[in-house]
C-alpha atoms as a PDB file:
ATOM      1  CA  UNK A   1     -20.657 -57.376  24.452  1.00  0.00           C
ATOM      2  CA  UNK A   2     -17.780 -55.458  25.486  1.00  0.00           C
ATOM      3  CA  UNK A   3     -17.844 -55.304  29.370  1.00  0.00           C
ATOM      4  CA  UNK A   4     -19.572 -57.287  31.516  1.00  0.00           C
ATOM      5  CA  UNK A   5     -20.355 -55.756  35.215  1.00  0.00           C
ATOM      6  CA  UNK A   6     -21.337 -58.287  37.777  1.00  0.00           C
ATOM      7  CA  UNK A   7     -22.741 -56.786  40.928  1.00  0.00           C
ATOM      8  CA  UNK A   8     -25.801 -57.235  43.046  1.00  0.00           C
ATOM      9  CA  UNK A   9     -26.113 -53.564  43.613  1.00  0.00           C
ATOM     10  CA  UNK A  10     -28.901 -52.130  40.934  1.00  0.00           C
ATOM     11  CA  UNK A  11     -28.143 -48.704  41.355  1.00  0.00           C
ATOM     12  CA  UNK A  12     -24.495 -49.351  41.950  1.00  0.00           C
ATOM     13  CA  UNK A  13     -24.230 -51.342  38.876  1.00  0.00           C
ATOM     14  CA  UNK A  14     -26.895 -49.302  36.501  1.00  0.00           C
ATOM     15  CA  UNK A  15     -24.677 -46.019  37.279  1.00  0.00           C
ATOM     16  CA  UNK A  16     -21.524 -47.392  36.642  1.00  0.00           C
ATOM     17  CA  UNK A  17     -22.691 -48.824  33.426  1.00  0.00           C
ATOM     18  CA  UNK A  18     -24.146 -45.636  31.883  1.00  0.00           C
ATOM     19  CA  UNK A  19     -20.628 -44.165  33.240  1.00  0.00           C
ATOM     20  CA  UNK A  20     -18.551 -46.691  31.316  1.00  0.00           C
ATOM     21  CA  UNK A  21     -20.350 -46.928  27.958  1.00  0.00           C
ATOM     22  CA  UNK A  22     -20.065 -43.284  28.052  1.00  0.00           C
ATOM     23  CA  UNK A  23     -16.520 -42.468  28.533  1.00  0.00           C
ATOM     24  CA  UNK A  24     -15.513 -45.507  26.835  1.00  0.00           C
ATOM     25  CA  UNK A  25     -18.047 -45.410  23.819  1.00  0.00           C
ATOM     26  CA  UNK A  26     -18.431 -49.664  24.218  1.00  0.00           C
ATOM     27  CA  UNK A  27     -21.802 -52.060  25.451  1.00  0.00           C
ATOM     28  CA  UNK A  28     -21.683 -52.679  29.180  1.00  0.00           C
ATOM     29  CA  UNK A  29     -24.194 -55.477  30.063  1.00  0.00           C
ATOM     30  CA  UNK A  30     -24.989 -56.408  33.625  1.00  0.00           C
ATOM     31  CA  UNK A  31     -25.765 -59.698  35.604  1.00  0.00           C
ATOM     32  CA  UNK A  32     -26.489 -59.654  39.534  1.00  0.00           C
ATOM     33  CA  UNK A  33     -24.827 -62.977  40.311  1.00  0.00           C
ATOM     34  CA  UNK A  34     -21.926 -65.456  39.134  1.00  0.00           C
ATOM     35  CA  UNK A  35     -24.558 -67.134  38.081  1.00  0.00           C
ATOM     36  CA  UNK A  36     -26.160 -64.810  35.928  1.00  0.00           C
ATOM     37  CA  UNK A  37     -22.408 -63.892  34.415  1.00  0.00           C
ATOM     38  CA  UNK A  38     -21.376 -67.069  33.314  1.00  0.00           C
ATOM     39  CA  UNK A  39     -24.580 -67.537  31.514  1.00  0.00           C
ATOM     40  CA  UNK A  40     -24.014 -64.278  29.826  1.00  0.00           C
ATOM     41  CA  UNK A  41     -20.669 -65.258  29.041  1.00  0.00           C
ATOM     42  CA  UNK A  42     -20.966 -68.477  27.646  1.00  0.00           C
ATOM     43  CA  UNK A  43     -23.544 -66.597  25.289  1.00  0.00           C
ATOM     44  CA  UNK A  44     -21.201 -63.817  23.661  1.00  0.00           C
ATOM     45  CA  UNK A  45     -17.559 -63.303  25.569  1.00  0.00           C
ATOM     46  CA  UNK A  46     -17.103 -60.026  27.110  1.00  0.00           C
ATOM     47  CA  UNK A  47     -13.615 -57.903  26.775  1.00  0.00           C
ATOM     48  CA  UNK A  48     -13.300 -57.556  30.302  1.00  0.00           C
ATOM     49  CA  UNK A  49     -15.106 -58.755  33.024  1.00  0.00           C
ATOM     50  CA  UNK A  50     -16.277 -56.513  36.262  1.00  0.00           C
ATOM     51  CA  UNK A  51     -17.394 -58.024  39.164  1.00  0.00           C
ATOM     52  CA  UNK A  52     -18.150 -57.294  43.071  1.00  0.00           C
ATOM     53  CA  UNK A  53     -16.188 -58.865  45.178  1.00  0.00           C
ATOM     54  CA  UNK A  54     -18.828 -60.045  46.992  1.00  0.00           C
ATOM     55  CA  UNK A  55     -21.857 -61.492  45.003  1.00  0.00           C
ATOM     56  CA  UNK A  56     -25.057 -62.449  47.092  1.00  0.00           C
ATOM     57  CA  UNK A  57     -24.073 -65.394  49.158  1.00  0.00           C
ATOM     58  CA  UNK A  58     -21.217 -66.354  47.545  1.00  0.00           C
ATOM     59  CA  UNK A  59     -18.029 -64.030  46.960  1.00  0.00           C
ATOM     60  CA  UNK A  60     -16.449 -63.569  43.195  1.00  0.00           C
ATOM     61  CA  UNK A  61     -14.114 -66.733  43.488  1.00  0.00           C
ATOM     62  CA  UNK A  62     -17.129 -68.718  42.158  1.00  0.00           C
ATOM     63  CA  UNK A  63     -16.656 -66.640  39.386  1.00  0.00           C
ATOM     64  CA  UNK A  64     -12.830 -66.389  39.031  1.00  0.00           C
ATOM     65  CA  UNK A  65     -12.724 -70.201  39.504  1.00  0.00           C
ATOM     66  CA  UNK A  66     -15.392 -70.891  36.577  1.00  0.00           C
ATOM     67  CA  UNK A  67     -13.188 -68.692  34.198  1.00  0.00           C
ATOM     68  CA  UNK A  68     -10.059 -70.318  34.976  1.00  0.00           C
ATOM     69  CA  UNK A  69     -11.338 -73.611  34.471  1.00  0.00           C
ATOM     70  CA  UNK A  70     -12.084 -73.153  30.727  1.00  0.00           C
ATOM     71  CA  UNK A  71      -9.784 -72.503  28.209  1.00  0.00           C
ATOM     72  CA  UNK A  72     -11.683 -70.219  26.159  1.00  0.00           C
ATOM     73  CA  UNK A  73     -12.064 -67.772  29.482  1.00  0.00           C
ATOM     74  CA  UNK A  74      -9.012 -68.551  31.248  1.00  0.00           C
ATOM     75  CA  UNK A  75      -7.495 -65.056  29.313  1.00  0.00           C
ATOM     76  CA  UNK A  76     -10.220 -63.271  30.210  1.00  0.00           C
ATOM     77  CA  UNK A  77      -9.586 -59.918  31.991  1.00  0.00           C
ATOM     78  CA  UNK A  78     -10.844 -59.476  35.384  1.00  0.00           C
ATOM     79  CA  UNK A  79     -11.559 -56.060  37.439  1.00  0.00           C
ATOM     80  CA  UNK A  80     -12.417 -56.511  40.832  1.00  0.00           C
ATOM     81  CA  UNK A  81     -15.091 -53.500  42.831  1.00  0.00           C
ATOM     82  CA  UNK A  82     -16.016 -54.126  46.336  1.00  0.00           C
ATOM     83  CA  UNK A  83     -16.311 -52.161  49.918  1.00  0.00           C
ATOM     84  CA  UNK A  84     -13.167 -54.868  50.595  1.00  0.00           C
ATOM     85  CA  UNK A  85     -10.728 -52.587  48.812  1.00  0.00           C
ATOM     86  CA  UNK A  86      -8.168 -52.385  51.563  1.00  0.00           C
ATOM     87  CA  UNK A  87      -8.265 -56.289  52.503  1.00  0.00           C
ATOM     88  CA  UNK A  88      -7.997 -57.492  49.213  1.00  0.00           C
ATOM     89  CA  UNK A  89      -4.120 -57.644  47.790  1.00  0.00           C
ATOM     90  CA  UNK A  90      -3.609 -57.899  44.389  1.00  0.00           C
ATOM     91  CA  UNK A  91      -1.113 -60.638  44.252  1.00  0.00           C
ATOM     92  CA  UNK A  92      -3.533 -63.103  45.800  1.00  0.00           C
ATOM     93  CA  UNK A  93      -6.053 -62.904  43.066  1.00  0.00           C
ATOM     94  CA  UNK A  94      -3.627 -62.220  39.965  1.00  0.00           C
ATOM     95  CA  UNK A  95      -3.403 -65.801  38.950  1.00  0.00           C
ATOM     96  CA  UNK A  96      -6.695 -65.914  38.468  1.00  0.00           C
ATOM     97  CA  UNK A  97      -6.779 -62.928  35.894  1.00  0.00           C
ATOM     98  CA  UNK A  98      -7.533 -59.926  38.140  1.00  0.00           C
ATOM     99  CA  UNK A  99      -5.788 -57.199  36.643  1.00  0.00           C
ATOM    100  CA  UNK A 100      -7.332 -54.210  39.481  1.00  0.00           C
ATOM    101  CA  UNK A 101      -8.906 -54.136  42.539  1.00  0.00           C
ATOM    102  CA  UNK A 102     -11.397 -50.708  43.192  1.00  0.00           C
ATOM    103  CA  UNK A 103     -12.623 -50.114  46.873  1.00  0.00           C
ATOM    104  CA  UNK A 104     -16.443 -49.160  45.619  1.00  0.00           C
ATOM    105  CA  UNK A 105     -16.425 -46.783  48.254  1.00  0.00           C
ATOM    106  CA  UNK A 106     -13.336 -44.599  47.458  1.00  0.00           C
ATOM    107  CA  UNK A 107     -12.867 -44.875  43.525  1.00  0.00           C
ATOM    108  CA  UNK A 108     -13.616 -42.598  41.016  1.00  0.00           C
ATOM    109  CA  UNK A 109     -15.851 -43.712  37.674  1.00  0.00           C
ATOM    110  CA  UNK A 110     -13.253 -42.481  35.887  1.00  0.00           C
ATOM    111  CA  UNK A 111     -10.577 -44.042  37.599  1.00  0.00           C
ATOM    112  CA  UNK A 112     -12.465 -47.583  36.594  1.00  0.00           C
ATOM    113  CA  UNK A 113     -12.863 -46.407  32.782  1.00  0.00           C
ATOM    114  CA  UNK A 114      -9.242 -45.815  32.767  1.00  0.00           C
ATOM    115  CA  UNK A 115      -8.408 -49.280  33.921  1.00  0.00           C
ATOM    116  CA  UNK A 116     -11.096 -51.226  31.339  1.00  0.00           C
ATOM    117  CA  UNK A 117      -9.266 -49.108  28.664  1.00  0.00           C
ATOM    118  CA  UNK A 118      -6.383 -50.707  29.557  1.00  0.00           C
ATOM    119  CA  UNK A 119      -6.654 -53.581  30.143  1.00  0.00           C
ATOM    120  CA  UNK A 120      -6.252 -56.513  27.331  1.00  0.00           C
END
C-alpha cells in the first residue's frame, strides 16, 4: 500500500481515492476509523498516511499518538483533511508528523495529490 486515507466519509473518502491513484498512478486503501488504520498499518506500512481530522467519536490524535509511539511509524508522513481547516495550525501538530493540513471544504483534489507527491 502506498497511501492510506482515513476518513469516515464514504463518498468523501471513495472520491478522493479514485482521484489520488489516478493522478498519482499509486494504491490508495481506505479505513473509516483510527481503528481500522492502525490495523491496516500494522499489516503492510503505507507511504503516507491521510486522515480526517475528526474520526467518529474520537478526533485523529488517537491516531497521531499511536504512530508516534512506535518506532517503526514514528517517520511516517501524515496529511491532515477536515472541515477544521482554519482552526487547525500547523505547528501544533508537526511534531507529531503532520506535514499539511487541507480544509475538506475549500481544497482542490489536486492540490492534495500535489502534497502526497511530496511528501517523504
Amino acid at each position: 500500500m502506498s497511501i492510506l486515507l482515513v476518513d469516515g466519509d464514504k463518498w468523501f473518502a471513495e472520491s478522493l481515492a479514485a482521484t489520488l491513484e489516478k493522478s498519482l498512478n499509486e494504491s490508495v486503501q481506505i479505513a473509516d476509523s483510527a481503528e481500522a488504520a492502525i490495523k491496516k498499518i500494522d499489516a503492510e506500512l503505507p507511504r503516507v498516511v491521510l486522515a480526517d481530522f475528526r474520526l467518529g467519536t474520537k478526533n485523529a490524535m488517537t491516531l497521531l499518538n499511536e504512530l508516534q509511539s512506535f518506532t517503526d511509524t514514528r517517520q511516517l508522513p501524515v496529511i491532515l483533511l477536515t472541515v477544521d481547516g482554519q482552526r487547525l495550525n500547523l505547528a501544533d501538530f508537526e511534531n507529531h508528523g503532520v506535514k499539511y493540513i487541507f480544509d475538506k471544504q475549500t481544497a482542490q483534489p489536486a492540490e492534495i495529490a500535489e502534497a502526497v507527491k511530496n511528501v517523504r
